[in-house]
Protein backbone atom coordinates (compact mmCIF):
# COMPACT_ATOMS: atom_id res chain seq x y z
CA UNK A 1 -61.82 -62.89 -34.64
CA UNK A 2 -65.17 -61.12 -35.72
CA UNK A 3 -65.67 -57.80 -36.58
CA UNK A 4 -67.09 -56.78 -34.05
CA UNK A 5 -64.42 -58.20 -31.57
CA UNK A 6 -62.11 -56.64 -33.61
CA UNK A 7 -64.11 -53.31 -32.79
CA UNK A 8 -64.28 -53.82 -29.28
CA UNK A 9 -60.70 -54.63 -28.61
CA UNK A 10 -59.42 -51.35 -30.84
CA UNK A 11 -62.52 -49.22 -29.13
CA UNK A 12 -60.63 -50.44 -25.43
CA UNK A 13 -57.30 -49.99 -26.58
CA UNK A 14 -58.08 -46.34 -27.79
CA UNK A 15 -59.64 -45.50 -24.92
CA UNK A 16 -56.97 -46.90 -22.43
CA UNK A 17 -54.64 -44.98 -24.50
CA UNK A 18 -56.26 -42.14 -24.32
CA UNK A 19 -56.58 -42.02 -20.23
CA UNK A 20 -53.60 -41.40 -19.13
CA UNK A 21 -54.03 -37.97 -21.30
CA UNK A 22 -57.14 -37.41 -19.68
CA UNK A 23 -56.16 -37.98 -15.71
CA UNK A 24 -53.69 -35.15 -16.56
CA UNK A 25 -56.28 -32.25 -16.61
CA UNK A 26 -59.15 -31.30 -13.83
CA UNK A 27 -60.44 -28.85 -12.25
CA UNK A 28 -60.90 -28.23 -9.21
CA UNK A 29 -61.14 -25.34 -5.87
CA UNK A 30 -58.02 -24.06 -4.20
CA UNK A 31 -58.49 -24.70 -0.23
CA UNK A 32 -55.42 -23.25 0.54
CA UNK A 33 -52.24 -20.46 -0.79
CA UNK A 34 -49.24 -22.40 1.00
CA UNK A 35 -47.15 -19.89 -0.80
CA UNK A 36 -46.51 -18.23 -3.77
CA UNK A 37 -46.34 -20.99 -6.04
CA UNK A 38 -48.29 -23.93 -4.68
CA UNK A 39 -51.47 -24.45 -3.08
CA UNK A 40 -53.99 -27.53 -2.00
CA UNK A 41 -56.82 -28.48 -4.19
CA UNK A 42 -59.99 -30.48 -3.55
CA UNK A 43 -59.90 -32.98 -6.32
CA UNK A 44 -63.18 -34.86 -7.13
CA UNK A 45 -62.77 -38.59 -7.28
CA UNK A 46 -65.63 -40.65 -7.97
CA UNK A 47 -69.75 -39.29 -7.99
CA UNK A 48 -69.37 -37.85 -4.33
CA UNK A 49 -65.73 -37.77 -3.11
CA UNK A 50 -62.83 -35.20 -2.97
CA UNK A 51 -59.27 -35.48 -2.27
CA UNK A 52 -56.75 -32.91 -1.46
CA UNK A 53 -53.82 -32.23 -3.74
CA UNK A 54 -50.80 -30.05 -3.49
CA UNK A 55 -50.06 -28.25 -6.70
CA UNK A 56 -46.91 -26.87 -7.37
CA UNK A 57 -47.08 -24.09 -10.42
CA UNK A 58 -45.16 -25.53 -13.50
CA UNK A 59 -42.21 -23.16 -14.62
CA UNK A 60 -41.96 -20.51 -12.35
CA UNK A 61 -40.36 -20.08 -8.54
CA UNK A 62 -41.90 -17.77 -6.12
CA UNK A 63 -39.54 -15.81 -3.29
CA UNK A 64 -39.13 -18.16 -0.38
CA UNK A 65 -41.61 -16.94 2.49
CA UNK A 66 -38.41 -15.09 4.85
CA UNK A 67 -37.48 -13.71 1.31
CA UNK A 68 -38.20 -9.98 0.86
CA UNK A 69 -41.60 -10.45 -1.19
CA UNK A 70 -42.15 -13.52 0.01
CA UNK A 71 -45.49 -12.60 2.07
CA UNK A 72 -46.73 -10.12 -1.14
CA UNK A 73 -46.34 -13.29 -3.61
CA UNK A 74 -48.29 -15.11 -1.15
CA UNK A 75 -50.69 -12.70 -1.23
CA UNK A 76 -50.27 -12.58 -5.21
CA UNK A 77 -51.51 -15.66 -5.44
CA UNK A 78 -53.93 -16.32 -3.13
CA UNK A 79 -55.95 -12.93 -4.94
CA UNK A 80 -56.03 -14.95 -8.03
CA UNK A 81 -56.78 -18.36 -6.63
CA UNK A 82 -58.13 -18.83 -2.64
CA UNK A 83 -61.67 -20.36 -2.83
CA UNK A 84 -61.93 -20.62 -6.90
CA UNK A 85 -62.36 -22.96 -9.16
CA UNK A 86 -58.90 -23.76 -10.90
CA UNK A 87 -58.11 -25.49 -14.01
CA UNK A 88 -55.11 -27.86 -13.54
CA UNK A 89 -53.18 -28.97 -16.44
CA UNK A 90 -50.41 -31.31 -14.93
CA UNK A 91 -47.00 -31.66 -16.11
CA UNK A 92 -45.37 -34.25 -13.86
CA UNK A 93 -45.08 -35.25 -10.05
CA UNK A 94 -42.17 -34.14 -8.73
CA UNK A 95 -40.04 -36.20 -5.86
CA UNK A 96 -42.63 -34.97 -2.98
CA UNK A 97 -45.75 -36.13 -4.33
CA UNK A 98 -46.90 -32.84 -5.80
CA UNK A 99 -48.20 -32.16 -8.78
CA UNK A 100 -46.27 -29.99 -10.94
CA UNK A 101 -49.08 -27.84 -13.19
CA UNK A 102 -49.94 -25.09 -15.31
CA UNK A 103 -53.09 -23.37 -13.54
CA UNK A 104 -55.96 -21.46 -15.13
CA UNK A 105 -58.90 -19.69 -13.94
CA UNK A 106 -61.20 -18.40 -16.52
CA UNK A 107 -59.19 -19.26 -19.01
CA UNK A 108 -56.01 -16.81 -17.85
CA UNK A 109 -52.95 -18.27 -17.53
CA UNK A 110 -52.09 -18.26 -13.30
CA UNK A 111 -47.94 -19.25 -13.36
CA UNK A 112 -48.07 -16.39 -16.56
CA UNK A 113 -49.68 -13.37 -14.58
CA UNK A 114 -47.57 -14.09 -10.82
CA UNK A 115 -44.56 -13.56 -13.07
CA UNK A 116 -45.81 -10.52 -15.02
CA UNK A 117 -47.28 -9.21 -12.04
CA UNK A 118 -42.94 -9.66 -10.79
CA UNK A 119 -44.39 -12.26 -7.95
CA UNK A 120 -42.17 -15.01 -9.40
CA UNK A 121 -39.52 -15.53 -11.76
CA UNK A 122 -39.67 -17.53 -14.63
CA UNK A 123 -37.86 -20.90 -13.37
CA UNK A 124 -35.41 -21.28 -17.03
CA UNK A 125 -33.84 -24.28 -15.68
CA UNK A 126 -37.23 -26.31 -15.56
CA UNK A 127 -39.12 -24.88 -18.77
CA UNK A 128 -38.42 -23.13 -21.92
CA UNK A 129 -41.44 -20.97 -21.82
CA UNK A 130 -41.50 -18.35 -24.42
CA UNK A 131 -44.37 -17.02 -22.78
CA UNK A 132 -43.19 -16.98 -19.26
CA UNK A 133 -39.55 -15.90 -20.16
CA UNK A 134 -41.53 -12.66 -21.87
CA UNK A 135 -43.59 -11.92 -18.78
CA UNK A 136 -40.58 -11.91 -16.73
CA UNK A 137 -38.62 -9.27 -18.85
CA UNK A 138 -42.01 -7.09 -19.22
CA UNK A 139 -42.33 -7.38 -15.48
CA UNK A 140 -38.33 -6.76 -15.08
CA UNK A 141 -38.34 -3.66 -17.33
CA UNK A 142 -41.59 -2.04 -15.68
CA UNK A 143 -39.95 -2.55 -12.25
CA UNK A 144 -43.16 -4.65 -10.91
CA UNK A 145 -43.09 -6.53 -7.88
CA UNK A 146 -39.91 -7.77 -6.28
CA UNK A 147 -37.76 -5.98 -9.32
CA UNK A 148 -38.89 -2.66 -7.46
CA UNK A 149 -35.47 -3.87 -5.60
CA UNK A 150 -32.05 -3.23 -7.70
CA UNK A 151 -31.13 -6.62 -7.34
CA UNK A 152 -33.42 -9.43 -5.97
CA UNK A 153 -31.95 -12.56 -5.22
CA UNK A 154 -33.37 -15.94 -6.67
CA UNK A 155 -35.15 -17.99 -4.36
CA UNK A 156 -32.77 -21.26 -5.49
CA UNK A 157 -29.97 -19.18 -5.06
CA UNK A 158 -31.18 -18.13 -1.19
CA UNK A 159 -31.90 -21.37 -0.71
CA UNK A 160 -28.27 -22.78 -2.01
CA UNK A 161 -27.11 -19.88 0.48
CA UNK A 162 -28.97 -20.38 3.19
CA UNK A 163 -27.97 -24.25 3.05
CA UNK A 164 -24.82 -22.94 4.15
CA UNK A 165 -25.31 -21.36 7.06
CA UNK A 166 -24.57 -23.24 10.22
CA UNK A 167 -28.21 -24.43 11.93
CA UNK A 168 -29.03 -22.69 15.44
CA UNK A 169 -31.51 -22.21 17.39
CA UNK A 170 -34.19 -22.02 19.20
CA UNK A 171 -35.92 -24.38 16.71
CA UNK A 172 -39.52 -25.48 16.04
CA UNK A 173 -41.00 -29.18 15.19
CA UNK A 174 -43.77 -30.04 13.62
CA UNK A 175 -45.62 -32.04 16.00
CA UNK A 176 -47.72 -33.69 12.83
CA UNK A 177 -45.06 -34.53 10.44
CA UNK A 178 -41.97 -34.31 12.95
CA UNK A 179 -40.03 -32.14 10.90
CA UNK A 180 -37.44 -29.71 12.41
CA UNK A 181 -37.42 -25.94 11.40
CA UNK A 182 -34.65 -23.75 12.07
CA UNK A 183 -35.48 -19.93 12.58
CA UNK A 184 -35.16 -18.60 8.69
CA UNK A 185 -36.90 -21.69 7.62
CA UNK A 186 -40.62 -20.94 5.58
CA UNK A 187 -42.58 -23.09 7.55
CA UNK A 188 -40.86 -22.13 11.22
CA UNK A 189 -44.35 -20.75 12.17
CA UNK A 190 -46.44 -22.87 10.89
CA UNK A 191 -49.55 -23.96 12.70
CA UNK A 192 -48.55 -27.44 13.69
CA UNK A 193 -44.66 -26.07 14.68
CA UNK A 194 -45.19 -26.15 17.90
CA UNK A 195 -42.70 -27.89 19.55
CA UNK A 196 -39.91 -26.25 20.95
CA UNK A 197 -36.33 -27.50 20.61
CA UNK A 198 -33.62 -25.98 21.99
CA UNK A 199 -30.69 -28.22 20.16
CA UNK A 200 -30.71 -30.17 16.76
CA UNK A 201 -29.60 -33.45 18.84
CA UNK A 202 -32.44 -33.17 21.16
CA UNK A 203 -34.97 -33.24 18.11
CA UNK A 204 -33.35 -36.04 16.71
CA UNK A 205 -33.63 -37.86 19.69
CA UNK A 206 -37.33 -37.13 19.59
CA UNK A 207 -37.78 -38.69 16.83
CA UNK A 208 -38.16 -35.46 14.42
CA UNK A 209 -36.32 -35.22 11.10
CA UNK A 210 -33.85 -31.62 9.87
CA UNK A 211 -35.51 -30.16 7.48
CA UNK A 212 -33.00 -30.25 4.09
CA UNK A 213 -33.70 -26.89 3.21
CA UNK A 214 -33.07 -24.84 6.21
CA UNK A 215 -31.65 -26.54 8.86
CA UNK A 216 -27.73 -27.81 7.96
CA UNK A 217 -24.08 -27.32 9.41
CA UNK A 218 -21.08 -30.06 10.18
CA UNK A 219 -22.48 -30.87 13.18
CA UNK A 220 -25.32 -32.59 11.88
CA UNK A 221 -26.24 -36.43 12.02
CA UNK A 222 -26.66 -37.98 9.27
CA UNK A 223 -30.34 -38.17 7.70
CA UNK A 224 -32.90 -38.73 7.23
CA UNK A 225 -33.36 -35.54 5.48
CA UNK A 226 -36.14 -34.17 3.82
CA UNK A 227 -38.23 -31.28 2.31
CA UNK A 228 -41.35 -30.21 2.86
């Protein structure tokens, strides 16, 4: 092999190494605040298109929107965010198809200031964030936020109790992605829930999948399930 194939093929192999690394970190503007710790990003692809991507902020968990503080996170975030341009340094996709990131804008840390502003914890059992785990205790011991309440309860710990609860009615699908919604659930008014559903067994028979999340109880067929 000659030198200079011997160039080329190292040259290539760096630069497929390399890549990955690369496709990892972007930028681009927030469209929409779903909640307090995801939104939707236009993505460029190519030399004149976008797509769309659903973020969800790396290491930290945001109240669940029928949490108390669940609308102010919202709101947290979308001050910091709606319409900018965000740096997106990604950490993994999770089991929905989002990507799971650390956001800047301006070079300040975005999952870092919802928790020291107390609009999110710091999610321990997903990262071991010195920096995050300090926010949270600043935030904690200045009472900001949702630790103005004496004892706020953990969005993964409503969730685990909500999941409990018996589902009833009325409910709401999601004409677009035929997804039940029980009343409690985040998304029961969202803009495409539209559908109204007066038993669990009627929306199945529809055709529209329980939402995992929110809408449970013995009674239940089985699956599909899913979250959204």
């Amino acid at each position: 092999m000659s030198h200079r194939h011997r160039s080329f093929l190292v040259v290539t192999l760096v630069c497929a190494c390399l890549a990955p690394l690369a496709a990892q970190r972007f930028a681009g503007r927030v469209l929409e605040v779903t909640d307090g710790d995801t939104v939707i990003v236009a993505r460029a692809v190519g030399r004149a298109g976008f797509e769309a991507r659903r973020i969800r902020l790396f290491g930290i968990d945001a109240p669940e929107g029928t949490q108390p503080y669940g609308a102010e996170s919202t709101a947290a975030l979308s001050r910091l965010v709606m319409g900018k341009v965000i740096d997106v340094d990604m950490k993994d996709v999770d089991q929905y198809g989002r990507l799971v990131a650390t956001v800047s804008v301006g070079g300040a840390d975005v999952n870092e200031a919802l928790v020291r502003a107390g609009a999110a914890w710091h999610y321990a059992q997903y990262s071991d964030s010195a920096a995050l785990a300090a926010a949270e205790r600043d935030a904690r011991a200045s009472r900001r936020g949702l630790w103005q309440t004496a004892s706020p309860q953990a969005p993964w710990l409503f969730l685990n109790s909500a999941a409990q609860r018996p589902a009833t009615g009325p409910f709401h699908g999601n004409r677009e992605a035929k997804v039940l919604h029980a009343p409690g659930c985040q998304h029961y008014n969202c803009k495409n829930c539209t559908v109204p559903l007066a038993t669990v067994a009627q929306a199945q028979a529809a055709g529209f999948r329980v939402h995992e999340q929110c809408v449970k109880g013995p009674d239940l067929n089985p699956g599909p399930w899913i979250l959204n």
